[in-house]
C-alpha atoms as a PDB file:
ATOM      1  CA  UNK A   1     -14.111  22.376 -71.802  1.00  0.00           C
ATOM      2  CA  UNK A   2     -10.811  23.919 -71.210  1.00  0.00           C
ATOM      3  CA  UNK A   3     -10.818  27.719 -69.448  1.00  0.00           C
ATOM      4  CA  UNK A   4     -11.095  29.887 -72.786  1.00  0.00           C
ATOM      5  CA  UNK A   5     -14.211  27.965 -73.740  1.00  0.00           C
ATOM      6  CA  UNK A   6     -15.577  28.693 -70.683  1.00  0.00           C
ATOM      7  CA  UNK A   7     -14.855  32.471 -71.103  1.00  0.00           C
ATOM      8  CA  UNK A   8     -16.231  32.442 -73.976  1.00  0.00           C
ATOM      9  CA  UNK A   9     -19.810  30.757 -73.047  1.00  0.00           C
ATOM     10  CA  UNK A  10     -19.524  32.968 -69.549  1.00  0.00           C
ATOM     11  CA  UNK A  11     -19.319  36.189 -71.739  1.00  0.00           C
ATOM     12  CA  UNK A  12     -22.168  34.947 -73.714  1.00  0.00           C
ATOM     13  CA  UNK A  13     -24.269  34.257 -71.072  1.00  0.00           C
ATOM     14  CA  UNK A  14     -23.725  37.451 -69.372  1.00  0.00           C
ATOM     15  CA  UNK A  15     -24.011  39.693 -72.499  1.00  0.00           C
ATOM     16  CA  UNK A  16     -27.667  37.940 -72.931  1.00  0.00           C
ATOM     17  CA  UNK A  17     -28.653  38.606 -69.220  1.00  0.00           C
ATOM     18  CA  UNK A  18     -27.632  42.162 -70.068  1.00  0.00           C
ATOM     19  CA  UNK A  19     -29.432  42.849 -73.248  1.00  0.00           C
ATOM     20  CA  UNK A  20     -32.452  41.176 -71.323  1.00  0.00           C
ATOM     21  CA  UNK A  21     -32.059  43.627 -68.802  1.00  0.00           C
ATOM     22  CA  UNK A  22     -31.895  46.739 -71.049  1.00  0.00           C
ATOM     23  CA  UNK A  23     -34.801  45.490 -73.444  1.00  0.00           C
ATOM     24  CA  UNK A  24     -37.039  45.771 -69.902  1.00  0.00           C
ATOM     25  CA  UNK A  25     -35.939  49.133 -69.496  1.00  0.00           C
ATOM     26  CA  UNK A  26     -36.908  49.971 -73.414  1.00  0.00           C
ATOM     27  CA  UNK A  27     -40.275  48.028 -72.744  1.00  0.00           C
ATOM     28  CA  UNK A  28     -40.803  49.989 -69.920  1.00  0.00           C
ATOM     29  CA  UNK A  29     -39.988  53.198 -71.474  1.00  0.00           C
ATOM     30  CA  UNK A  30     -41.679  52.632 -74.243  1.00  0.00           C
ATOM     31  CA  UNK A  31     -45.307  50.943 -73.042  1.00  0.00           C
ATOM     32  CA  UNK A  32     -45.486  54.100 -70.853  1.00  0.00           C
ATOM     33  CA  UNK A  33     -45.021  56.219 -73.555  1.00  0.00           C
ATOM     34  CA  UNK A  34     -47.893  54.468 -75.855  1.00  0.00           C
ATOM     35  CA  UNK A  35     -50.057  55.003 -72.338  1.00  0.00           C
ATOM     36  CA  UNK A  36     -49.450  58.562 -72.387  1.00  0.00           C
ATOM     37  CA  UNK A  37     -50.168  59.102 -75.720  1.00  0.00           C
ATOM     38  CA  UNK A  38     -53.518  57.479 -75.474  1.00  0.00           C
ATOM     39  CA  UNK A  39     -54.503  59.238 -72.231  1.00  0.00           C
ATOM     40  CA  UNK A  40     -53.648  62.139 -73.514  1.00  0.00           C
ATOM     41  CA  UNK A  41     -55.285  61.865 -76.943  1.00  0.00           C
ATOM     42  CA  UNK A  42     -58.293  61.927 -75.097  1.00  0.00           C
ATOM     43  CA  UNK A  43     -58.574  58.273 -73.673  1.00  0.00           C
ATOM     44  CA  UNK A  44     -61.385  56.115 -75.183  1.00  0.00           C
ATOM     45  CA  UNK A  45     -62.979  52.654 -73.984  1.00  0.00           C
ATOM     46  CA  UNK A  46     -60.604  50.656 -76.270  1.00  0.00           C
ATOM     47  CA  UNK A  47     -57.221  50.680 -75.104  1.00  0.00           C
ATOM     48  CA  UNK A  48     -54.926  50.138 -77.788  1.00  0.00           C
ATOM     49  CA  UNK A  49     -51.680  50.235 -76.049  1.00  0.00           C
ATOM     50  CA  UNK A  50     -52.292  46.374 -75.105  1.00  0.00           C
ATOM     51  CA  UNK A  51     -51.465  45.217 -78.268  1.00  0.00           C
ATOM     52  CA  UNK A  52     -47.519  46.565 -78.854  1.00  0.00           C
ATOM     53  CA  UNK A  53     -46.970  45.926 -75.153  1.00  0.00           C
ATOM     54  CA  UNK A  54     -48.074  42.374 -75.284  1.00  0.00           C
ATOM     55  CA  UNK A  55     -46.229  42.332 -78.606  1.00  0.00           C
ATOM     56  CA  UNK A  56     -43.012  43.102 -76.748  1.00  0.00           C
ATOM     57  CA  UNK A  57     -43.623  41.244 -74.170  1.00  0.00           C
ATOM     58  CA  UNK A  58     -43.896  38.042 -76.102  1.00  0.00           C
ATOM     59  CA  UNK A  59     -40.570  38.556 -77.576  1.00  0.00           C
ATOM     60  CA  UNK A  60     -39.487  40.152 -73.869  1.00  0.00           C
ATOM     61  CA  UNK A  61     -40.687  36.672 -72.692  1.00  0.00           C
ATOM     62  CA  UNK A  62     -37.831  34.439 -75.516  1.00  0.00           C
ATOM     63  CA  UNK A  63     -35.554  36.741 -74.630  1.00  0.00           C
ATOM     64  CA  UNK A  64     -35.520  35.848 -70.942  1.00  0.00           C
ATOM     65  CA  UNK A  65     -35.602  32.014 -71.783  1.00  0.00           C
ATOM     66  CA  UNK A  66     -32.707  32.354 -73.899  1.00  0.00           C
ATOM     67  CA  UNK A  67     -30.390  34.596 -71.265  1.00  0.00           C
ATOM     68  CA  UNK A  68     -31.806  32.434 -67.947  1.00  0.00           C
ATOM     69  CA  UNK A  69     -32.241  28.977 -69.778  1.00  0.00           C
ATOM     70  CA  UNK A  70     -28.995  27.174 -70.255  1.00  0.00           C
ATOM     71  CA  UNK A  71     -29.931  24.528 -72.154  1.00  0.00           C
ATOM     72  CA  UNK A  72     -28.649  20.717 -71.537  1.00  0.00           C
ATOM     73  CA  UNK A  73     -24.704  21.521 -69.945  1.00  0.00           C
ATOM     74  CA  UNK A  74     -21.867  18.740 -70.052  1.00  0.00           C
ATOM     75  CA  UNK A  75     -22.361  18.570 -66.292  1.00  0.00           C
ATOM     76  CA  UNK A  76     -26.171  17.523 -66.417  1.00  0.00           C
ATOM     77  CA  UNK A  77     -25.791  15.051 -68.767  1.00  0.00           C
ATOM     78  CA  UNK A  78     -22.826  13.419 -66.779  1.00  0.00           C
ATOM     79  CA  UNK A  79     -25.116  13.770 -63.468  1.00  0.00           C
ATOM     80  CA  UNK A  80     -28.100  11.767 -65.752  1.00  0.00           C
ATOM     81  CA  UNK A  81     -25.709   9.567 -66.820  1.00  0.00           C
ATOM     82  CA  UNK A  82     -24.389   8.874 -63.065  1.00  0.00           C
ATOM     83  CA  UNK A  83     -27.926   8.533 -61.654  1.00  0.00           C
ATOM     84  CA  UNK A  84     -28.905   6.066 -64.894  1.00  0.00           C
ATOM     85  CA  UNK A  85     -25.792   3.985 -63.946  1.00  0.00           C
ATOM     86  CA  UNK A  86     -26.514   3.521 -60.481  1.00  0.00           C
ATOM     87  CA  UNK A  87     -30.132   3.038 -61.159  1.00  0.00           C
ATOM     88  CA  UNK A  88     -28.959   0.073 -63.117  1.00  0.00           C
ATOM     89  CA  UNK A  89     -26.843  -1.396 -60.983  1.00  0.00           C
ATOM     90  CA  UNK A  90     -29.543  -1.832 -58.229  1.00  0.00           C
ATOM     91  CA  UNK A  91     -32.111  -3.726 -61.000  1.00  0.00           C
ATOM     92  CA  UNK A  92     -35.007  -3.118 -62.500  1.00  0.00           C
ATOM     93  CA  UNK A  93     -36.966  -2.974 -58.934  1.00  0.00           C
ATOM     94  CA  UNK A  94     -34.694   0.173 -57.910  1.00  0.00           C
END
């Protein structure tokens, strides 16, 4: 991977983290807003708020997996491949 390729995946990765990080914030914003409303509709023993806030939070939860989970990177497969080869070398005991 030469040094633009790397740019390129770096920017990637740290444009996710950051639109992670701002969909909190909106989460945030927003299940305290849906709180308010009900409390201040005069606040009954079903609490509807739960619903959109575990509905964001569901997609709140992908989102984090795909701006914190890389995925399978050149170097882990060459460290696999290193610990498979010297694995083999020592026989099927090892």
């Amino acid at each position: 991977m030469n040094s633009d390729e790397l740019r390129e995946l770096a920017t990637k990765r740290l444009k996710a983290k950051a639109d992670f990080r701002q969909f909190l914030w909106i989460w945030l914003g927003i299940s305290v807003l849906l709180v308010a409303i009900w409390f201040f509709s005069g606040p009954n023993e079903y609490f509807w708020p739960v619903w959109p806030i575990v509905g964001m939070g569901i997609g709140a939860f992908f989102m984090g997996l795909n701006a914190y989970s890389h995925g399978i990177t050149e170097d882990a497969i060459d460290a696999e491949v290193l610990r498979m080869s010297k694995r083999s070398t020592r026989g099927p005991d090892a």
